[in-house]
C-alpha atoms as a PDB file:
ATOM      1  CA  UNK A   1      35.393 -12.884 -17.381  1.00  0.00           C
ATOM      2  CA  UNK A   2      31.686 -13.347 -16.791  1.00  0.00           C
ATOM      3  CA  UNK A   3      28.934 -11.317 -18.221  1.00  0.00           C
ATOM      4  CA  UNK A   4      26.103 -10.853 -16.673  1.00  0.00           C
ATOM      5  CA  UNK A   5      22.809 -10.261 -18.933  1.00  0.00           C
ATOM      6  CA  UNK A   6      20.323  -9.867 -16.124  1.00  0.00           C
ATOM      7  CA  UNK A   7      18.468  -6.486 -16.074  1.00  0.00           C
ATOM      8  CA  UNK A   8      20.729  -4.566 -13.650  1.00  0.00           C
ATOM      9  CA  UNK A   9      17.614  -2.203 -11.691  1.00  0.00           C
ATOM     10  CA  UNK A  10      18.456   1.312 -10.755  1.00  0.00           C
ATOM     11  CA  UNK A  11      17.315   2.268  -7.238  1.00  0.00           C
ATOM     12  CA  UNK A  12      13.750   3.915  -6.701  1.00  0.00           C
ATOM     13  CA  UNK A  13      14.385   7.733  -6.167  1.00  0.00           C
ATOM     14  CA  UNK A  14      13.987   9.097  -2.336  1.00  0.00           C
ATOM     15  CA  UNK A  15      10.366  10.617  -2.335  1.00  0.00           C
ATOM     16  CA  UNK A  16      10.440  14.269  -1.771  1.00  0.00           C
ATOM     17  CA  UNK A  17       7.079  14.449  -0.670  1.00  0.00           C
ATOM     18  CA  UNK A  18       4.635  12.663   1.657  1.00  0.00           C
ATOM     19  CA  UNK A  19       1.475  10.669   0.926  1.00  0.00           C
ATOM     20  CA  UNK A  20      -0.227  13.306   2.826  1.00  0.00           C
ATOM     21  CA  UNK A  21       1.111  16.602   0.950  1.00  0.00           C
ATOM     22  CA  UNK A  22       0.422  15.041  -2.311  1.00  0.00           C
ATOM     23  CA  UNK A  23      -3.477  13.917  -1.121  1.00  0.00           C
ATOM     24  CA  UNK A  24      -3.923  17.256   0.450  1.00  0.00           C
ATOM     25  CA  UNK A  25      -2.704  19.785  -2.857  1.00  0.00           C
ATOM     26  CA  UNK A  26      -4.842  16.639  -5.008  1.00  0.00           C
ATOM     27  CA  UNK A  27      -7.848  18.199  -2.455  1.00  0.00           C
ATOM     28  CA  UNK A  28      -7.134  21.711  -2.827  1.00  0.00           C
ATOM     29  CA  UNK A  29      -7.045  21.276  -6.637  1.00  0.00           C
ATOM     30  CA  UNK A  30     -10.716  19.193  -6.757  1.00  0.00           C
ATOM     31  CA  UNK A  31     -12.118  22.010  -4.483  1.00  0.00           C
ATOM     32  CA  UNK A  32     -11.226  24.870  -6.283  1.00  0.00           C
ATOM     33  CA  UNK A  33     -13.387  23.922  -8.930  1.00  0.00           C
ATOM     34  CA  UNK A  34     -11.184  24.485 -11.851  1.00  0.00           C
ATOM     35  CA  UNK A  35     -10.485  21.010 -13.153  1.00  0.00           C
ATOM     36  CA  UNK A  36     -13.253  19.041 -14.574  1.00  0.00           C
ATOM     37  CA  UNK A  37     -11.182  16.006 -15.862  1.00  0.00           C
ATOM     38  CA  UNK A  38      -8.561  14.409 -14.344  1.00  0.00           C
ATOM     39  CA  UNK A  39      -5.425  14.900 -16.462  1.00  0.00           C
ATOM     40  CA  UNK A  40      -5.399  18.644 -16.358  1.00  0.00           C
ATOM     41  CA  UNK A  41      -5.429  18.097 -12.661  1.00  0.00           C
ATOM     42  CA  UNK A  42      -2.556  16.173 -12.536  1.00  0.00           C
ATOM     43  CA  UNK A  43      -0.643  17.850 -14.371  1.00  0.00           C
ATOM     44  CA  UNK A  44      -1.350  21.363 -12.589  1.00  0.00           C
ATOM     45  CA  UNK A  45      -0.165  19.210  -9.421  1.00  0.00           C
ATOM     46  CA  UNK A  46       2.958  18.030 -10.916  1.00  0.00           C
ATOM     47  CA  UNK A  47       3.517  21.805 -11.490  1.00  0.00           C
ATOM     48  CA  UNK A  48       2.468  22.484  -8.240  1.00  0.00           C
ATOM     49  CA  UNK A  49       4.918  19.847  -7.171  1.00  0.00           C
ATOM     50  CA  UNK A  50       8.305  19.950  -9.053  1.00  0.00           C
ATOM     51  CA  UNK A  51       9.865  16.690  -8.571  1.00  0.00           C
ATOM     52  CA  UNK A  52       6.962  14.560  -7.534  1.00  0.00           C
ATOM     53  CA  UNK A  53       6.759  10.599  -8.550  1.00  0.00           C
ATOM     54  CA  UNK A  54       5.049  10.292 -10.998  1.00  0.00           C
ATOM     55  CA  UNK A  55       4.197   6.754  -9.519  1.00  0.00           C
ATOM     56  CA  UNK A  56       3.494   8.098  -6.333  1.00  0.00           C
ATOM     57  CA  UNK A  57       1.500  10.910  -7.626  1.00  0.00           C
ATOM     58  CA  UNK A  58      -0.633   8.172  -9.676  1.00  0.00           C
ATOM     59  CA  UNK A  59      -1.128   6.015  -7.041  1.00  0.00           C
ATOM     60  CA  UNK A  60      -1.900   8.640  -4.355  1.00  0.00           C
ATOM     61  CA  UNK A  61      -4.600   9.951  -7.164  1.00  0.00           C
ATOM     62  CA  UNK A  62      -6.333   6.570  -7.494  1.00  0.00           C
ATOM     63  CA  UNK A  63      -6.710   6.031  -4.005  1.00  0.00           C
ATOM     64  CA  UNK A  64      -8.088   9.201  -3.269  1.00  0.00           C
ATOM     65  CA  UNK A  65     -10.433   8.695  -6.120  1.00  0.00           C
ATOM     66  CA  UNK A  66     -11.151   5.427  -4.555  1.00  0.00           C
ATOM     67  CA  UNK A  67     -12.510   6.911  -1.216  1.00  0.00           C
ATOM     68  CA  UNK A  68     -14.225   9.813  -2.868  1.00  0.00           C
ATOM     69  CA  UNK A  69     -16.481   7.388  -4.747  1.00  0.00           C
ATOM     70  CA  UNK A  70     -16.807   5.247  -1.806  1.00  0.00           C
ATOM     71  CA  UNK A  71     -18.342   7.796   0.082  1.00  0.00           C
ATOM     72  CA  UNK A  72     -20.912   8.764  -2.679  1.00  0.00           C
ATOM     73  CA  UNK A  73     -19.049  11.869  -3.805  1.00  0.00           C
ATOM     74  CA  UNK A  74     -18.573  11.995  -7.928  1.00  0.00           C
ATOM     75  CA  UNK A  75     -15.642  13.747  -9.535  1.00  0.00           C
END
């Protein structure tokens, strides 16, 4: 019989929710002037989003901080 000791990867979950739904409730949030720090915003969207990547959710975060310095605007 033959063992194998590679690390056996589970597949990546389905995402729930677009790019676009994520970047636009990440917008909403910045807007409404309630969060001055990113991890309380975050984590009101994850509320705001049960089930949400976290990955996703991360990486959607960074790139929208990405353009929002590009264009001159400081969060």
């Amino acid at each position: 019989m033959r063992i194998s000791r590679s690390r056996q990867r589970s597949p990546k979950p389905e995402k729930i929710y677009s790019d676009k739904d994520i970047e636009g409730m990440l917008v909403l949030l910045i807007y409404s002037g309630r969060h001055t720090h990113a991890e309380p915003l975050l984590a009101e969207a994850r509320k705001l989003l049960p089930g949400v990547d976290d990955t996703q959710l991360n990486h959607i975060a960074n790139q929208l901080a990405k353009q929002l310095k590009d264009n001159g605007i400081a969060w």
